[in-house]
Each structure stands twice: as structure tokens, then as C-alpha cells.
N, C-alpha and C. Protein backbone atom coordinates (compact mmCIF):
# COMPACT_ATOMS: atom_id res chain seq x y z
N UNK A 1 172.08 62.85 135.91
CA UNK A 1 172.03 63.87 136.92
C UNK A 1 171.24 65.07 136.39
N UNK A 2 170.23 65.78 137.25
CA UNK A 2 169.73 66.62 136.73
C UNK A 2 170.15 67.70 137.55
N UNK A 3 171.08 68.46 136.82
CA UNK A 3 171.86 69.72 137.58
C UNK A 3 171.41 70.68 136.81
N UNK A 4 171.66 72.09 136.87
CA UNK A 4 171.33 72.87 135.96
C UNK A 4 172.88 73.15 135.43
N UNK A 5 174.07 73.09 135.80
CA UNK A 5 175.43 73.26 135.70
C UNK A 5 176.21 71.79 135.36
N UNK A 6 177.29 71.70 134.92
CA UNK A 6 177.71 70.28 134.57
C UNK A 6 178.80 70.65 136.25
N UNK A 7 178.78 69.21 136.00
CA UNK A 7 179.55 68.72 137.25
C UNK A 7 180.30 67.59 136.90
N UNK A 8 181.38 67.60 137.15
CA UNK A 8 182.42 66.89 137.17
C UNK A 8 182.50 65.70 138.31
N UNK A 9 182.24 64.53 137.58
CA UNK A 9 182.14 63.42 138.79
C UNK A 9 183.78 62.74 139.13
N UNK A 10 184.55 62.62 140.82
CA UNK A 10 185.70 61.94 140.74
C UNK A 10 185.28 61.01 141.79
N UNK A 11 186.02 59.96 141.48
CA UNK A 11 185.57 58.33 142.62
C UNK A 11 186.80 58.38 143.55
N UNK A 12 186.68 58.05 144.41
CA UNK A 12 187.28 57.58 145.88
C UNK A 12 186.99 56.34 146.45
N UNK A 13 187.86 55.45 146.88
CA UNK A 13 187.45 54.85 148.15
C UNK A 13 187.69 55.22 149.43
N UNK A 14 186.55 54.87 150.45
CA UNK A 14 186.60 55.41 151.52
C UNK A 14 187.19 54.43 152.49
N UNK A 15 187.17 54.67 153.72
CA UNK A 15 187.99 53.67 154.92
C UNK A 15 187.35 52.14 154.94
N UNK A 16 186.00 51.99 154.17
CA UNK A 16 184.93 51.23 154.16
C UNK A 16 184.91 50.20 152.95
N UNK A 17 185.93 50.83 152.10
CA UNK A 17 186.24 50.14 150.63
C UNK A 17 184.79 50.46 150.07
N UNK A 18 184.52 51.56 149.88
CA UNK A 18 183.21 51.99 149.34
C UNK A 18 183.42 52.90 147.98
N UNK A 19 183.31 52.29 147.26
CA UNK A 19 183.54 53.80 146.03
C UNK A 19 182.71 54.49 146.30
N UNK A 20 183.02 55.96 146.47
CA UNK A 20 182.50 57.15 146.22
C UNK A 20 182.16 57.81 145.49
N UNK A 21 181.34 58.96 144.72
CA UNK A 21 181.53 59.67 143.74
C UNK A 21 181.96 61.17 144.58
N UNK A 22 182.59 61.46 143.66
CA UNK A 22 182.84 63.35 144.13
C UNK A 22 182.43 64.09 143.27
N UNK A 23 181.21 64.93 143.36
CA UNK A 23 180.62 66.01 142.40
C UNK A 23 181.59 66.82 141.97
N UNK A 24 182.24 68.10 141.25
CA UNK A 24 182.77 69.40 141.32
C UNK A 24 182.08 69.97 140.34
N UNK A 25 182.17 71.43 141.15
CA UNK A 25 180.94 72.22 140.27
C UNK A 25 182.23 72.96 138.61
N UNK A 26 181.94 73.61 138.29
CA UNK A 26 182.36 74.04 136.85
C UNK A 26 183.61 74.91 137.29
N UNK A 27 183.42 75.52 138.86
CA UNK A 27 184.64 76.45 138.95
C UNK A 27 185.96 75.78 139.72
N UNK A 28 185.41 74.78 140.22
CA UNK A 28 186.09 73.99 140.80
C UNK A 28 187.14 73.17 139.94
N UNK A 29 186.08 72.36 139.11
CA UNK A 29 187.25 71.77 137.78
C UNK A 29 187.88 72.50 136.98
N UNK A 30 187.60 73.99 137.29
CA UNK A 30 188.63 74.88 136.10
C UNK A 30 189.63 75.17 137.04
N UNK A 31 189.45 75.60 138.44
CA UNK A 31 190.89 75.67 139.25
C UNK A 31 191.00 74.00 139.28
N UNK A 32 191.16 73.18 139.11
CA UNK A 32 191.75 71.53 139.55
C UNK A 32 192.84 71.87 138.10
N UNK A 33 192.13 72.76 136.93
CA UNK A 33 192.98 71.85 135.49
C UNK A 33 194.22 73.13 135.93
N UNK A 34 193.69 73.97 136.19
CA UNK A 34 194.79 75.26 136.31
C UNK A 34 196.00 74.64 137.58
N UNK A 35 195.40 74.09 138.47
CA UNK A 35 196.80 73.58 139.59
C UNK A 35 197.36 71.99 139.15
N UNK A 36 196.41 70.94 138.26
CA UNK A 36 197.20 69.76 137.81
C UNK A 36 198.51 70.61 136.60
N UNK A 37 197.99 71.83 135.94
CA UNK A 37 199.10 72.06 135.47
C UNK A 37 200.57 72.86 135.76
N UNK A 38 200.15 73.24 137.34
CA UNK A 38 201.30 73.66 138.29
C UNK A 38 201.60 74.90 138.59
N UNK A 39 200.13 75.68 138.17
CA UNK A 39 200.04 76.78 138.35
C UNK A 39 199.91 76.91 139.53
N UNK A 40 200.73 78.72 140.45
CA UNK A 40 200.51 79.04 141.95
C UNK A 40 199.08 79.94 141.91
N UNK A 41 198.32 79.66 142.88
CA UNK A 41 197.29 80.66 143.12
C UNK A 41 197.12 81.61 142.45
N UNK A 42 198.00 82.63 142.87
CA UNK A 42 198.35 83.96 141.33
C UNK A 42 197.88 83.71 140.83
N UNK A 43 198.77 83.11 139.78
CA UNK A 43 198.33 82.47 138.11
C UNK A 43 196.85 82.27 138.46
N UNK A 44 196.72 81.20 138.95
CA UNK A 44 195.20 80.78 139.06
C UNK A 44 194.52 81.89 138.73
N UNK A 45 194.43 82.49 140.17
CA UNK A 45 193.44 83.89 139.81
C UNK A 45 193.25 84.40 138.58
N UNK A 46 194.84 84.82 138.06
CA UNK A 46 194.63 85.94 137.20
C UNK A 46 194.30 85.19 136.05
N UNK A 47 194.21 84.11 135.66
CA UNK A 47 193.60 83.42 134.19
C UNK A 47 192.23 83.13 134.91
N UNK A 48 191.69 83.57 135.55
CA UNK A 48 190.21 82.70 136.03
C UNK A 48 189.25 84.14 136.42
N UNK A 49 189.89 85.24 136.64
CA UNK A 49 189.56 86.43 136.89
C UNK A 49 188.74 86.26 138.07
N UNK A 50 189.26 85.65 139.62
CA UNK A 50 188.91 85.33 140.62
C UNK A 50 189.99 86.02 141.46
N UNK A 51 189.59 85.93 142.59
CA UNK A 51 190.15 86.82 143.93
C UNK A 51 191.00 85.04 144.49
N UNK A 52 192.63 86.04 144.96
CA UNK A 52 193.16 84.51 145.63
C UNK A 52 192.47 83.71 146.42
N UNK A 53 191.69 84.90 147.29
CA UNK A 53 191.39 83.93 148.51
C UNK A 53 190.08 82.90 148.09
N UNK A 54 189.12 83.43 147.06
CA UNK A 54 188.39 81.95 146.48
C UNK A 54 189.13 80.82 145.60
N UNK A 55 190.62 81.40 145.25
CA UNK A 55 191.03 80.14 144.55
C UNK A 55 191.39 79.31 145.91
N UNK A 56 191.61 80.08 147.06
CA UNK A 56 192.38 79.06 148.02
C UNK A 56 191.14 78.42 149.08
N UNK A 57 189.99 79.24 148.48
CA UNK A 57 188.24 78.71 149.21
C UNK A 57 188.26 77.42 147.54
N UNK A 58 188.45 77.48 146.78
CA UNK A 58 187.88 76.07 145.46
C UNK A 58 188.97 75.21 146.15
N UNK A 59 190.50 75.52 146.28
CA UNK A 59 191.36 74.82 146.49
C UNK A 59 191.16 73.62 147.55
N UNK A 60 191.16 74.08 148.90
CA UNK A 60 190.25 73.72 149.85
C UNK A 60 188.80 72.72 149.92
N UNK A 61 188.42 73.13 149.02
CA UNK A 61 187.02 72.58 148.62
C UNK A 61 187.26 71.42 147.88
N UNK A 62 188.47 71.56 147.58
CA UNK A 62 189.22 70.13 146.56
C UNK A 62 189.26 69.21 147.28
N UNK A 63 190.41 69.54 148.42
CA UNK A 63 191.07 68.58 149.31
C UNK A 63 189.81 67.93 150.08
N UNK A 64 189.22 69.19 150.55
CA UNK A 64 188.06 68.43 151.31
C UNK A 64 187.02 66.97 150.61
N UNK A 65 186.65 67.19 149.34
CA UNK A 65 185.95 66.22 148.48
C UNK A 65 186.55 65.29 147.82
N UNK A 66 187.76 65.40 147.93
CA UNK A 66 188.83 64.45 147.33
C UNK A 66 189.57 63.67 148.31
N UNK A 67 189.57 64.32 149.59
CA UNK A 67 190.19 63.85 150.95
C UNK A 67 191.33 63.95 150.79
N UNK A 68 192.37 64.76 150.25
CA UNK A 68 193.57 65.14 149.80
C UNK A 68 194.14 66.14 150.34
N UNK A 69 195.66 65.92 150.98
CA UNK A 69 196.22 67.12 152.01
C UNK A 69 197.12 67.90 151.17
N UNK A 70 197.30 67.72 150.26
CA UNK A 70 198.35 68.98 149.76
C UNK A 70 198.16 68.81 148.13
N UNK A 71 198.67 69.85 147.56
CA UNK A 71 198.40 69.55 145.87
C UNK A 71 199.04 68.68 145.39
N UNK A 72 200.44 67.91 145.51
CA UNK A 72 200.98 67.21 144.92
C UNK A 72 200.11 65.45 145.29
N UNK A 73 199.27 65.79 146.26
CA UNK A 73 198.86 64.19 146.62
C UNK A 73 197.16 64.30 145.71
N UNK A 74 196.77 65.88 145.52
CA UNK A 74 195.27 66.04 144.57
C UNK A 74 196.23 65.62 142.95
N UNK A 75 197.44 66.10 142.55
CA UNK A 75 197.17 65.71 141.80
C UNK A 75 197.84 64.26 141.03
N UNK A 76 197.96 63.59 142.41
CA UNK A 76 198.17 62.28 142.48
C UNK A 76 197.13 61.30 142.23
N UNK A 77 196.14 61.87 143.03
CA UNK A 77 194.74 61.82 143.00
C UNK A 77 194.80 61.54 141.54
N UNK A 78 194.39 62.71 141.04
CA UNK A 78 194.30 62.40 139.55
C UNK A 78 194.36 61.21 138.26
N UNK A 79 195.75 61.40 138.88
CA UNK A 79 196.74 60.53 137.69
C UNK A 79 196.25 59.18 138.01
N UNK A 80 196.10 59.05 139.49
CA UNK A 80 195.98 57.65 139.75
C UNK A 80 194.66 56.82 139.78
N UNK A 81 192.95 57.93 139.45
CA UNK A 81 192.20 57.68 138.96
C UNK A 81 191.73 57.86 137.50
N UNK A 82 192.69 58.36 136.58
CA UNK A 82 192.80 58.68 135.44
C UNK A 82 191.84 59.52 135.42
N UNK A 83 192.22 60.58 135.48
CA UNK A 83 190.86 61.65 135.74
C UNK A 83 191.57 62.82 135.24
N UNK A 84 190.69 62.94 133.79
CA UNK A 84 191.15 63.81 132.41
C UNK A 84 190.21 65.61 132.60
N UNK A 85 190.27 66.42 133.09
CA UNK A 85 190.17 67.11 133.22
C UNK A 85 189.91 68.18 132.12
């Protein structure tokens, strides 16, 4: 990949039995490691020195690329693609 930023690749299958890849950019996988470890927004923010409402704009941005409705099923997600963060 020629990015100028690293990106974090996660796989999916879709309704199609298609593996997917899912890009995430650098701020994205630093809020994913901050909420797989069960941190609330707050927290998030204040170790990331971000405003809530972009942790809850990355958060969002999760579910959407991951196709995941709540955090406990992103970080189901996870575990269940072994996806080391």
C-alpha cells in the first residue's frame, strides 16, 4: 500500500461471503486499542488529547467499517478475527 500514514488493515465477510479488507487510519486504531481495553469516551479523550465528540466521530467510523452496532460486538469483532492491535 502506498499511503503516506500506516493503516491498519481488518477483514470482514460480507452478505456475499466476500472477504473484505477494512483500512483504519492511525487515529482510529489508537481509539479501537483505547475502547478494546474498556475505556469510556472520557478516558478516551483525555489519553488521546481529542475532543469527545471526535472520539464518538472515530467511534462511529469503527462501527461503520467494521459493520458493528455497539462496542461489545467491535470488540468481538476483534477477538474473533484475531486482530492484535
Amino acid at each position: 500500500m502506498n499511503y503516506h500514514s500506516l493503516v491498519n488493515n481488518l477483514c470482514y465477510i460480507d452478505d456475499k461471503s466476500i472477504i473484505k479488507m477494512v483500512e483504519l487510519t492511525p487515529k482510529e486504531q489508537n481509539v479501537l486499542n483505547y475502547l478494546i481495553k474498556g475505556l469510556m469516551n472520557k478516558e478516551i479523550a483525555k489519553n488521546t488529547n481529542m475532543g469527545i465528540r471526535n472520539i464518538e466521530y472515530y467511534i462511529s467510523r469503527l462501527f461503520i467499517k467494521t459493520k458493528c452496532r455497539s462496542r461489545s460486538d467491535l470488540v468481538r469483532y476483534c477477538i474473533q478475527n484475531k486482530i492484535n492491535i
